[in-house]
Each structure stands twice: as C-alpha cells, then as structure tokens.
C-alpha atoms as a PDB file:
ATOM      1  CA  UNK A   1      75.019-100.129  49.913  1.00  0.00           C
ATOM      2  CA  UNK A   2      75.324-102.696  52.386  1.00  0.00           C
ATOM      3  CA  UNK A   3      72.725-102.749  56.062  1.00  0.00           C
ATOM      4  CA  UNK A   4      74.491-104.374  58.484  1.00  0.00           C
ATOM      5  CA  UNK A   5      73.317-104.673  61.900  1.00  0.00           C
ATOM      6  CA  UNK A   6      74.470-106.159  65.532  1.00  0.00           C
ATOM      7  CA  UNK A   7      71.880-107.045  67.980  1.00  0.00           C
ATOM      8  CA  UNK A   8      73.469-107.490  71.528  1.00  0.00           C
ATOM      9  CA  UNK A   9      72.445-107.676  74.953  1.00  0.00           C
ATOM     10  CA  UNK A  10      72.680-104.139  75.953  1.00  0.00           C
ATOM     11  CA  UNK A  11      72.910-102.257  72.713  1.00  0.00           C
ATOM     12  CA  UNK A  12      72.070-102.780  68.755  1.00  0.00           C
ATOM     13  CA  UNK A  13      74.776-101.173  66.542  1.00  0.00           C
ATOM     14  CA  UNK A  14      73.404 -99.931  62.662  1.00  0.00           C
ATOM     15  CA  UNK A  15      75.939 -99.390  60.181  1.00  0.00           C
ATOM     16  CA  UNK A  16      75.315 -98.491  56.195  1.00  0.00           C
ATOM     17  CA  UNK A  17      78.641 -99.492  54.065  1.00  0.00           C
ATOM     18  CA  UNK A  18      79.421 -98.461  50.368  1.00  0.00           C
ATOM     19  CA  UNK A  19      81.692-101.076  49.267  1.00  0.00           C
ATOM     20  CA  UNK A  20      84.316-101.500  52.041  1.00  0.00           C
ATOM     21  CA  UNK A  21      83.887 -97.782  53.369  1.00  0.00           C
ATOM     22  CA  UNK A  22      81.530 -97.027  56.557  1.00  0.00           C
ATOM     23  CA  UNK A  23      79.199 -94.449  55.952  1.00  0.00           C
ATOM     24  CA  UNK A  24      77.621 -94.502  59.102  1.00  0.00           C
ATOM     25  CA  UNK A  25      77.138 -95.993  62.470  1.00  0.00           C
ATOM     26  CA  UNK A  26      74.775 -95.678  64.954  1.00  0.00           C
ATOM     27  CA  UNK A  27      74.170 -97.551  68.415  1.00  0.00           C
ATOM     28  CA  UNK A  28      70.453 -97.964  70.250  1.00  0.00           C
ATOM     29  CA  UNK A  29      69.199 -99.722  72.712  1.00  0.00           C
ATOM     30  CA  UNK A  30      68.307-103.182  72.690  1.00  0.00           C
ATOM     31  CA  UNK A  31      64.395-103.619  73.682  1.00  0.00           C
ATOM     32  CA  UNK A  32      63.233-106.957  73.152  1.00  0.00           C
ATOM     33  CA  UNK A  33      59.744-105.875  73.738  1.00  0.00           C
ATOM     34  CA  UNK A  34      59.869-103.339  70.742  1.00  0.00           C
ATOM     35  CA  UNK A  35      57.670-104.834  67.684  1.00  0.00           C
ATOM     36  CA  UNK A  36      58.938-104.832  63.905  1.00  0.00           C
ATOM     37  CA  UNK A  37      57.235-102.030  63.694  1.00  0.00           C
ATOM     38  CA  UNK A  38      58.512 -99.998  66.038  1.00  0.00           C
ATOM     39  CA  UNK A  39      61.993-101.255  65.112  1.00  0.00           C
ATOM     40  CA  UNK A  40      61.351-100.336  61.504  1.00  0.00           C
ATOM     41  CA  UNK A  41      60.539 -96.517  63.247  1.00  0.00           C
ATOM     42  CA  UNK A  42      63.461 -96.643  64.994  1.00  0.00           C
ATOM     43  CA  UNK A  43      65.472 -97.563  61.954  1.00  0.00           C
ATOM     44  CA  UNK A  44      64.007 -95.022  59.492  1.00  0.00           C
ATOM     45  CA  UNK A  45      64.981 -92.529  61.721  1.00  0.00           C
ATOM     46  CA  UNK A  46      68.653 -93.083  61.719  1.00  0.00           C
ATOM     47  CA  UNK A  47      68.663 -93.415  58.336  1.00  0.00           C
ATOM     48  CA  UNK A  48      66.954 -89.972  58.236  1.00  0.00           C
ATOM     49  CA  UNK A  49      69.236 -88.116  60.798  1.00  0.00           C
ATOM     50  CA  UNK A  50      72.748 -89.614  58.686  1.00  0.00           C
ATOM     51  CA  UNK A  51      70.532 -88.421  55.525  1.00  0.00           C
ATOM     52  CA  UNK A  52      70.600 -92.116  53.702  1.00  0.00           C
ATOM     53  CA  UNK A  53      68.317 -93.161  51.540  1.00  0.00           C
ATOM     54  CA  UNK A  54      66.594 -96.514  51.804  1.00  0.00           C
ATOM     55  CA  UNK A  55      66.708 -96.914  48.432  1.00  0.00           C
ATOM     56  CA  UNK A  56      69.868 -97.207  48.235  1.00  0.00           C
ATOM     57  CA  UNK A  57      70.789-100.385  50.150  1.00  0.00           C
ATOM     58  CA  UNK A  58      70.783-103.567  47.672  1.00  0.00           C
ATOM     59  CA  UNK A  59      72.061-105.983  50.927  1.00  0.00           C
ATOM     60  CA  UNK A  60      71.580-106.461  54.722  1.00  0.00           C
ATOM     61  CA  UNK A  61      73.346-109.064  57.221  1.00  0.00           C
ATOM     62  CA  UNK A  62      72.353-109.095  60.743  1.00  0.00           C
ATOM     63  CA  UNK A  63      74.277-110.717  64.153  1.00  0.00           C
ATOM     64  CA  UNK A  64      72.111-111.081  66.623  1.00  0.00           C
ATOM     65  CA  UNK A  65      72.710-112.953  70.104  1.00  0.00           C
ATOM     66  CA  UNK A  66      69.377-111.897  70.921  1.00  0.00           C
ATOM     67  CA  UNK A  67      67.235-114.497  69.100  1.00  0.00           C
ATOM     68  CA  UNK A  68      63.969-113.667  69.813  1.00  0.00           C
ATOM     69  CA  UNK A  69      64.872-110.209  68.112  1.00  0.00           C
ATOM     70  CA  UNK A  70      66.107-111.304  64.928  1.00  0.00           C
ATOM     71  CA  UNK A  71      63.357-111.722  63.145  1.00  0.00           C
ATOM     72  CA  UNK A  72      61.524-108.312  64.394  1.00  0.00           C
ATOM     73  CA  UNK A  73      64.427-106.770  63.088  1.00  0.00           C
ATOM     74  CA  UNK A  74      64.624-108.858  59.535  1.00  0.00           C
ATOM     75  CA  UNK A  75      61.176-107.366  59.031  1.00  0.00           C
ATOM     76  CA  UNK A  76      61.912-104.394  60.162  1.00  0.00           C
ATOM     77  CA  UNK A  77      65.175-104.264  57.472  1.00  0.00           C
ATOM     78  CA  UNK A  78      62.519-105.307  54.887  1.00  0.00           C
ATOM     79  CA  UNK A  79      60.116-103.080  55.998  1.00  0.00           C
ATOM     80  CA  UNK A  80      62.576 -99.971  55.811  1.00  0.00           C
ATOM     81  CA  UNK A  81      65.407-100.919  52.912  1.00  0.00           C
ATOM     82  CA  UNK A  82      63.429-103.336  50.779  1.00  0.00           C
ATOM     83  CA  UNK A  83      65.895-106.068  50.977  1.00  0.00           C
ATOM     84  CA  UNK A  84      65.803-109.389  53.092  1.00  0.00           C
ATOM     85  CA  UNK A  85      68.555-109.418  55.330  1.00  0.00           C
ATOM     86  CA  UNK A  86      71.233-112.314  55.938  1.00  0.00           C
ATOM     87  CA  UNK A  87      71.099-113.762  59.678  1.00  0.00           C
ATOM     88  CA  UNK A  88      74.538-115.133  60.685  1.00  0.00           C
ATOM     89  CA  UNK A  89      74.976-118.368  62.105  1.00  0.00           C
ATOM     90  CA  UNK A  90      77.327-121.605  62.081  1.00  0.00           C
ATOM     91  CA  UNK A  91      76.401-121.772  58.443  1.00  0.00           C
ATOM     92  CA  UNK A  92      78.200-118.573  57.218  1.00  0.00           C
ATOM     93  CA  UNK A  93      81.568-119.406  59.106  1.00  0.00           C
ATOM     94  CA  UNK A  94      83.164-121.351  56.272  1.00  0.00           C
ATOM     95  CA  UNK A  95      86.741-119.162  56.713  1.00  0.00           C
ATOM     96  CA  UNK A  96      87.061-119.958  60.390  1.00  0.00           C
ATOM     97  CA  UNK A  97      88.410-122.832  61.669  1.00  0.00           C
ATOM     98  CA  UNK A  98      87.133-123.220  65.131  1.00  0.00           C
ATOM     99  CA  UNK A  99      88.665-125.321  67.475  1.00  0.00           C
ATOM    100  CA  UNK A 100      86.140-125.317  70.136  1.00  0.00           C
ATOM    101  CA  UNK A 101      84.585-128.602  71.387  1.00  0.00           C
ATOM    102  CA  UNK A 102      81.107-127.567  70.349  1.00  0.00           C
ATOM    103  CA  UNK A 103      81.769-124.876  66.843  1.00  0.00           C
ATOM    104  CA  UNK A 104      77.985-124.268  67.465  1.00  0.00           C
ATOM    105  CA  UNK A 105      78.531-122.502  70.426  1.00  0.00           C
ATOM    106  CA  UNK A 106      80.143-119.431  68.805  1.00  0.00           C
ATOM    107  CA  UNK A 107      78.298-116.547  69.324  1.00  0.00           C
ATOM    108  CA  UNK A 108      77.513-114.856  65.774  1.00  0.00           C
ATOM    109  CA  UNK A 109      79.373-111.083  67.075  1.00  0.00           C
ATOM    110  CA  UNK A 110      82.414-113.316  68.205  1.00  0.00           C
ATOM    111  CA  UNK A 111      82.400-115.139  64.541  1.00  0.00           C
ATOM    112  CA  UNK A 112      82.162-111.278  63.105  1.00  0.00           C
ATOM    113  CA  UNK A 113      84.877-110.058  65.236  1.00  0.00           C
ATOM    114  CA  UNK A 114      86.801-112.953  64.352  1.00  0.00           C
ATOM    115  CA  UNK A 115      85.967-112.942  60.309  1.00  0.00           C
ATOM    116  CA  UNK A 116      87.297-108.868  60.375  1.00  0.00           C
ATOM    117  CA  UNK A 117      90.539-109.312  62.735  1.00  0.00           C
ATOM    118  CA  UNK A 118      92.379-112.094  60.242  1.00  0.00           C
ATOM    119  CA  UNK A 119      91.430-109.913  57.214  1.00  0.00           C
ATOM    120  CA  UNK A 120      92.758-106.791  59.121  1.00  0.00           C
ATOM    121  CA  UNK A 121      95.663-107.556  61.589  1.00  0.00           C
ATOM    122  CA  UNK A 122      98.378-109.827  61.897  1.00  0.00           C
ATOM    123  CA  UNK A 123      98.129-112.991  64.228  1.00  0.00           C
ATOM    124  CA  UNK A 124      98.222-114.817  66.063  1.00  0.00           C
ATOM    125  CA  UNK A 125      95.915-111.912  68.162  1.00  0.00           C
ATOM    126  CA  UNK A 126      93.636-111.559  70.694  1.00  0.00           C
ATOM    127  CA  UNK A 127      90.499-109.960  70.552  1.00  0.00           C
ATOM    128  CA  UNK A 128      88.583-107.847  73.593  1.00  0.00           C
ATOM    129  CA  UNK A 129      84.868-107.319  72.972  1.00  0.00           C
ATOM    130  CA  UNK A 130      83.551-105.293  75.975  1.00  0.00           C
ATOM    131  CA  UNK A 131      79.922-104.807  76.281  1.00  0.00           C
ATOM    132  CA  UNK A 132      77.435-106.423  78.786  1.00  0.00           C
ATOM    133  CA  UNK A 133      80.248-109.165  79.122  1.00  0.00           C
ATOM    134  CA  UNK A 134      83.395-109.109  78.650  1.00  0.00           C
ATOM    135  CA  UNK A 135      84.998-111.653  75.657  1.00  0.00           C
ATOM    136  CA  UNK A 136      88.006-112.505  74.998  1.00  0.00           C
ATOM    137  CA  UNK A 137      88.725-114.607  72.168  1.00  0.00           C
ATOM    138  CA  UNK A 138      92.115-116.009  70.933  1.00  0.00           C
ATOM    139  CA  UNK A 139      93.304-116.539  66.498  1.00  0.00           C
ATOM    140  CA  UNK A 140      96.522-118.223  66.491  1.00  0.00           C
ATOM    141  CA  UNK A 141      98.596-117.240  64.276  1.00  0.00           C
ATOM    142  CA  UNK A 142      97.285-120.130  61.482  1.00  0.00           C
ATOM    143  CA  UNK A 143      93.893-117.940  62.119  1.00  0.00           C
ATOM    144  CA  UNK A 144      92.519-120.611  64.132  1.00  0.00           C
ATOM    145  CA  UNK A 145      89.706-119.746  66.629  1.00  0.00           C
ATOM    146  CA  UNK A 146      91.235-121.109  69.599  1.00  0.00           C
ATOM    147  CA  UNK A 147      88.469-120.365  72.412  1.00  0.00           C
ATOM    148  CA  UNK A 148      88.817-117.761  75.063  1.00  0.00           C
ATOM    149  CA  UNK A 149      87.218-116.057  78.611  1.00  0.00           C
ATOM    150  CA  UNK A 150      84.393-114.820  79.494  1.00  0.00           C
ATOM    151  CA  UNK A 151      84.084-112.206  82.279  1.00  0.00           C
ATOM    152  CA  UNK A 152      81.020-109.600  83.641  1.00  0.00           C
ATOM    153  CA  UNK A 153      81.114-106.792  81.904  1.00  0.00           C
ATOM    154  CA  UNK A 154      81.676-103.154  83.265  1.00  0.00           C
ATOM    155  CA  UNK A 155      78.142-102.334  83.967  1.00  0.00           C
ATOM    156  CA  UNK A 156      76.948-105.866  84.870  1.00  0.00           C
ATOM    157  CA  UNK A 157      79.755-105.909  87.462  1.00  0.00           C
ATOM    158  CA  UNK A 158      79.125-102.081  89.151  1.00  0.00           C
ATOM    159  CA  UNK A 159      75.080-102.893  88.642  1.00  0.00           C
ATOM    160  CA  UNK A 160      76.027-105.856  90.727  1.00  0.00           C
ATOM    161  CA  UNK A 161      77.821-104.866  93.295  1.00  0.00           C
ATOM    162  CA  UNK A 162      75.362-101.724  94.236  1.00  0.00           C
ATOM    163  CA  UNK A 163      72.780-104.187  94.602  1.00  0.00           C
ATOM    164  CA  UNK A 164      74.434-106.170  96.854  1.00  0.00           C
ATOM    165  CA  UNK A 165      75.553-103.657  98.881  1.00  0.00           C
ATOM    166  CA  UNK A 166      73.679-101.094 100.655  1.00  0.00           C
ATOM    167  CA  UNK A 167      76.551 -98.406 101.324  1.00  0.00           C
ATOM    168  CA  UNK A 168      77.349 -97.664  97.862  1.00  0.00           C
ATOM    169  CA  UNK A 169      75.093 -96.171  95.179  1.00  0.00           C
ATOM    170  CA  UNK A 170      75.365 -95.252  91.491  1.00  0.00           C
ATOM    171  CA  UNK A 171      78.725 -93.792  89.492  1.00  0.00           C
ATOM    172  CA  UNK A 172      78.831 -92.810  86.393  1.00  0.00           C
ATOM    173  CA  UNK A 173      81.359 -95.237  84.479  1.00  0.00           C
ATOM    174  CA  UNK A 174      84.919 -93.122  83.913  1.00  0.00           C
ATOM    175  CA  UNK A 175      88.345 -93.986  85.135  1.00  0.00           C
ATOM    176  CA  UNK A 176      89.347 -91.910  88.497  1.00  0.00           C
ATOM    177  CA  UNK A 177      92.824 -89.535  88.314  1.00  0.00           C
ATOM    178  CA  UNK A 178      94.619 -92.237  90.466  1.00  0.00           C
ATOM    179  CA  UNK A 179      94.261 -95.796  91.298  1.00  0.00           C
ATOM    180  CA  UNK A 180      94.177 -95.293  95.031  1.00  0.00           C
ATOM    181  CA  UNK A 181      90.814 -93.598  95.265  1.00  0.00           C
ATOM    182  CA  UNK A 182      89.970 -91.293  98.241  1.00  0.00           C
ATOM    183  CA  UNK A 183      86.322 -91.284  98.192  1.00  0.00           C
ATOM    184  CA  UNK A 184      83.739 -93.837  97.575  1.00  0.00           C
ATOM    185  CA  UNK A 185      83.033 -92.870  94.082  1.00  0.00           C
ATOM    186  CA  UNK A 186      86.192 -93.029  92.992  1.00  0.00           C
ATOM    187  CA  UNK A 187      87.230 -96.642  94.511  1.00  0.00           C
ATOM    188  CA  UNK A 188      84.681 -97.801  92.541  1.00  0.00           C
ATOM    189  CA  UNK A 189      85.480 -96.515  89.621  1.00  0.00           C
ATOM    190  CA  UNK A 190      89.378 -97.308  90.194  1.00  0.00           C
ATOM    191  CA  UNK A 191      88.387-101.096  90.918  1.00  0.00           C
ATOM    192  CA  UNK A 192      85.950-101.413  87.942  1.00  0.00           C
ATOM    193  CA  UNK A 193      88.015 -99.269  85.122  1.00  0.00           C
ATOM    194  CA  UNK A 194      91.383 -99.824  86.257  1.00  0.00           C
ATOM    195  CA  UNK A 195      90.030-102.919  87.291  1.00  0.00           C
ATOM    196  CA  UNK A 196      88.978-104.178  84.015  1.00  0.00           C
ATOM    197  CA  UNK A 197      92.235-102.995  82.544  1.00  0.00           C
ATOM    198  CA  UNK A 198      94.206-104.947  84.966  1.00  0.00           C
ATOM    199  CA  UNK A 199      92.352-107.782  84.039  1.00  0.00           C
ATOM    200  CA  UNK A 200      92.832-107.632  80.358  1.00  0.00           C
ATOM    201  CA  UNK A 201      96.668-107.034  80.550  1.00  0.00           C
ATOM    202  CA  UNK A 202      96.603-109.873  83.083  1.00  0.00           C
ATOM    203  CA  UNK A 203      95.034-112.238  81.043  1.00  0.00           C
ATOM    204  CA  UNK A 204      96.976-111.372  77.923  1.00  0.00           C
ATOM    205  CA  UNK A 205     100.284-112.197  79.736  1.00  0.00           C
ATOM    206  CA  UNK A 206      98.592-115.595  80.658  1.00  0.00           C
ATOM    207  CA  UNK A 207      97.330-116.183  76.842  1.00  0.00           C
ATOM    208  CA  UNK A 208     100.919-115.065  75.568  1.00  0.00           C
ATOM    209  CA  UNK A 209     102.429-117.629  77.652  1.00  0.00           C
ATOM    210  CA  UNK A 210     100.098-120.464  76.829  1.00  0.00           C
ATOM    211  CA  UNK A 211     100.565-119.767  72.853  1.00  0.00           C
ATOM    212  CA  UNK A 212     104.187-119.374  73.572  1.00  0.00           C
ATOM    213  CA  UNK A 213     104.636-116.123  71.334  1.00  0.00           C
ATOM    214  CA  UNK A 214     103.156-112.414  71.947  1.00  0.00           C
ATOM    215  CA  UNK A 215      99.804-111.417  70.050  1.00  0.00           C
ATOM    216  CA  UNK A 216      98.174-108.459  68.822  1.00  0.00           C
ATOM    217  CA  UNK A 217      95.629-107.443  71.131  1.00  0.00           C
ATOM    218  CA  UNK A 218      92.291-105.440  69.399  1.00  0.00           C
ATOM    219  CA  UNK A 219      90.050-103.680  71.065  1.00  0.00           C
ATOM    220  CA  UNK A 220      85.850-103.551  70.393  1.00  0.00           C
ATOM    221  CA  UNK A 221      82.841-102.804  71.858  1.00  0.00           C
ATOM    222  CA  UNK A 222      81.041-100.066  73.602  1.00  0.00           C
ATOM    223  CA  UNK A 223      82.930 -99.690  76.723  1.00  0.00           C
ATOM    224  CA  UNK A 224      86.343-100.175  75.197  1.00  0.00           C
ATOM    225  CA  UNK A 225      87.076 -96.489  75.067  1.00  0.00           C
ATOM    226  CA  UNK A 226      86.620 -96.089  78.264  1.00  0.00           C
ATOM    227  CA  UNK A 227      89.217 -99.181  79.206  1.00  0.00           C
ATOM    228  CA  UNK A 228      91.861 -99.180  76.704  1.00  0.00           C
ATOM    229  CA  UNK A 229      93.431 -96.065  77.867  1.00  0.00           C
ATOM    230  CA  UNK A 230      93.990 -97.560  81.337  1.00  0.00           C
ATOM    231  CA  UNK A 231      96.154-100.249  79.795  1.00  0.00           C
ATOM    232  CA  UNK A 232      99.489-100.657  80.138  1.00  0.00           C
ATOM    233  CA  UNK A 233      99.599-103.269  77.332  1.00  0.00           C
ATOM    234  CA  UNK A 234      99.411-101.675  73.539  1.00  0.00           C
ATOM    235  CA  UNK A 235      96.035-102.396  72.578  1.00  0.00           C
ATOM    236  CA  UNK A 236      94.273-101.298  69.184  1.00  0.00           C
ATOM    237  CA  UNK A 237      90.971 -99.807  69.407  1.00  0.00           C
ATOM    238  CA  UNK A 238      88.184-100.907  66.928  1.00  0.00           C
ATOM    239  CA  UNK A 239      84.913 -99.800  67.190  1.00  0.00           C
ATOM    240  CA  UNK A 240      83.952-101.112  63.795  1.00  0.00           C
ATOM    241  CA  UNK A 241      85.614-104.543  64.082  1.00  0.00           C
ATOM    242  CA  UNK A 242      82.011-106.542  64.754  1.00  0.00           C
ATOM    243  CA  UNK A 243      80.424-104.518  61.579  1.00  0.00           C
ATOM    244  CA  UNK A 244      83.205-104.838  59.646  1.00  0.00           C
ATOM    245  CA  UNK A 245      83.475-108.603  59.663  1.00  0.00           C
ATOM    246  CA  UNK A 246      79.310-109.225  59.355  1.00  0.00           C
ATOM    247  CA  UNK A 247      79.615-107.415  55.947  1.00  0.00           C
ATOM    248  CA  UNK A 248      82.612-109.521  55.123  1.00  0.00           C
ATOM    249  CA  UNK A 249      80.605-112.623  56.131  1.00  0.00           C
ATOM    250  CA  UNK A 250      77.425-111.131  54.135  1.00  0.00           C
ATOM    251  CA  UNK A 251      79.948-110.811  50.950  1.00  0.00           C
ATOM    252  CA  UNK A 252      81.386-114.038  51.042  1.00  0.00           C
ATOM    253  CA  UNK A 253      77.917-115.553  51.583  1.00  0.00           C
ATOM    254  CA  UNK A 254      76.953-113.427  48.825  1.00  0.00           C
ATOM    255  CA  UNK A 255      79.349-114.931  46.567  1.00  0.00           C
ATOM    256  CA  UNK A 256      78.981-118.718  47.388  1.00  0.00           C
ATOM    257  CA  UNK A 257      75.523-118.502  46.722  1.00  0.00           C
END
C-alpha cells in the first residue's frame, strides 16, 4: 500500500491506496506546533480506527505547503509505516509543462491536482481547489499548466468580515433557501456560498473566453461540497483529486528512479 498525505493550511488529508484503489481517507487539522511525535499519535490512530495495518504500506509521498511541517510529518510516516516518505516539489513535475513565469512557484497540492486531472478528465479543464483559499488553475487542452486565480477562501472571507465588523457574529458555513436573505444570518451565508458560486461560474465564463473553447470544470477541496451545488455551471466534484495525483507523482518518481 501506498501513504499519501496533503499538508495544507487549514487541514491535513491521510489517504492509504492499494494500487490505484482508495482505501481510506481521513482529514485533521493542521497544527504546526504538533511535534513528530504527536503527529505519529495522531497518525496511528487513523490507521487504527480504518483498521490498517502499518505494516502494510511499502511507499509514502507527502504535499505539503506547510514547510515547516514536512519534515515532522516525514518522521512521523517513518515513525508509524516504516517507510521514508517522498516530499513533492519542482523536482517530481516532469509530466507538467508549466507555463508560468516562475515553474517554482507552483504550489506542490496545485502540481497534484494538476498531475490527477490530465490522467482523469478531458481538457482543456479547469480546476477549483477550495480550502483556506480559493485556486483556480487552468490545463489547456495540450495539458499545459496555464496559471490561474487566487481568491480568499470561504472561511478566510466570513472570519474576515466578522472581525471587521461589529454587527455581525458567527454562522455556521451552509447555503441559505434563497439568495435574497431575510435575516442577518442568512445574507451572510447567501453572499459567501452563493457568493463563492457566483464567482466560480463567473470566472469560468471569463477563462472560457480567453482560451477560446469551453473546459471541464473539477471540483476539490474541503469546502467544495458545500459550493458546487450552488452552481449553475456543471461542475464535477472530486474530493480525491489532490491524493490521487500525489500517488501518481510518487509512482512515476518511483519508476524513474
């Protein structure tokens, strides 16, 4: 079996793979001031509650865009699973070609995302990653990695506003029955889920006209589910997309070296 982790800002997704198959997936939260050790508690017990054994894992790749947690969580891996894991970076890109001005600058979960969406769906296509921020990122249909936006995330943006304004307090994140909200609570929520929806089918039109022909659009990330419904464009949802592609990057790094 194959470890594969992905460190992000908010949350650190665990997923065990036997051959190409998922066997399990599990999402914590990131805690940069959590030790290896503690990590390597943390870790054991998922393994424990989806009742898979450590031994089992010959392989581990992590993404991190957390750096100062990647090696915590390497030793953590060893620690746990025995095995050394791969840490993805510009190095381990080889089947993108990236067409930004400075290829370092991809972040390792957008090179993931990337890696999984030509192998999986046709392009050219766009890719939504929701989570602390919001990324979009554009293949064309070559499979080149164009570039893409950048926007706050759900949370970031809600967490922002309450603290800059003293009249509104918390909401739990959920899209209202209607977009024309008739209480506080549900404004907010219409603006920031039906908001963020907006925004993505927005910005889709915009990318479709710049690459002059219509694109997939997939769907990742912990707050996806609660977006993608409120879209009026078709959009595929893919929780597995950013674990999918690190443990195609840790096989093709596997098999070049």
């Amino acid at each position: 079996m194959i470890l594969c982790i992905d460190i992000g800002n908010t949350n650190t997704v665990v997923g065990g793979y036997d051959g190409d198959k998922l066997v399990f997936r599990a999402r914590i939260a990131t805690d940069a001031s959590l030790t290896s050790d503690q990590y390597a508690v943390e870790l054991k017990g998922l393994l424990d509650l989806h009742r898979i054994d450590a031994a089992d894992f010959d392989g581990a790749a992590i993404s991190s865009v957390v750096p100062q947690l990647t090696a915590p969580l390497s030793r953590a891996v060893v620690s746990v699973v025995g095995v050394y894991p791969i840490a993805l970076g510009p190095d381990n890109f080889s089947d993108l070609d990236i067409k930004l001005d400075n290829p370092l600058e991809l972040g390792n979960d957008l090179a993931a995302a990337a890696v999984a969406t030509k192998s999986k769906y046709p392009l050219p296509c766009i890719i939504v990653d929701m989570g602390t921020a919001t990324k979009m990122t554009v293949l064309s249909a070559d499979g080149e990695f164009l570039g893409g936006a950048i926007a706050p995330g759900l949370h970031v943006s809600v967490e922002s506003l309450i603290g800059n304004a003293s009249l509104l307090t918390g909401i739990p994140l959920e899209a209202p029955e209607n977009v024309i909200g008739t209480n506080t609570a549900d404004c907010m929520k219409s603006g920031a889920v039906i908001g963020a929806a907006a925004m993505i089918d927005g910005m889709c039109e915009r990318i479709a006209e710049q690459l002059g022909q219509a694109p997939k659009v997939v769907a990742t990330g912990g707050l996806a589910h609660l977006v993608v419904p409120c879209c009026r464009k078709q959009v595929i949802l893919d929780d597995d997309l950013v674990l999918d592609g690190i443990r195609m990057i840790y096989e093709t790094n596997k098999k070049e070296g």
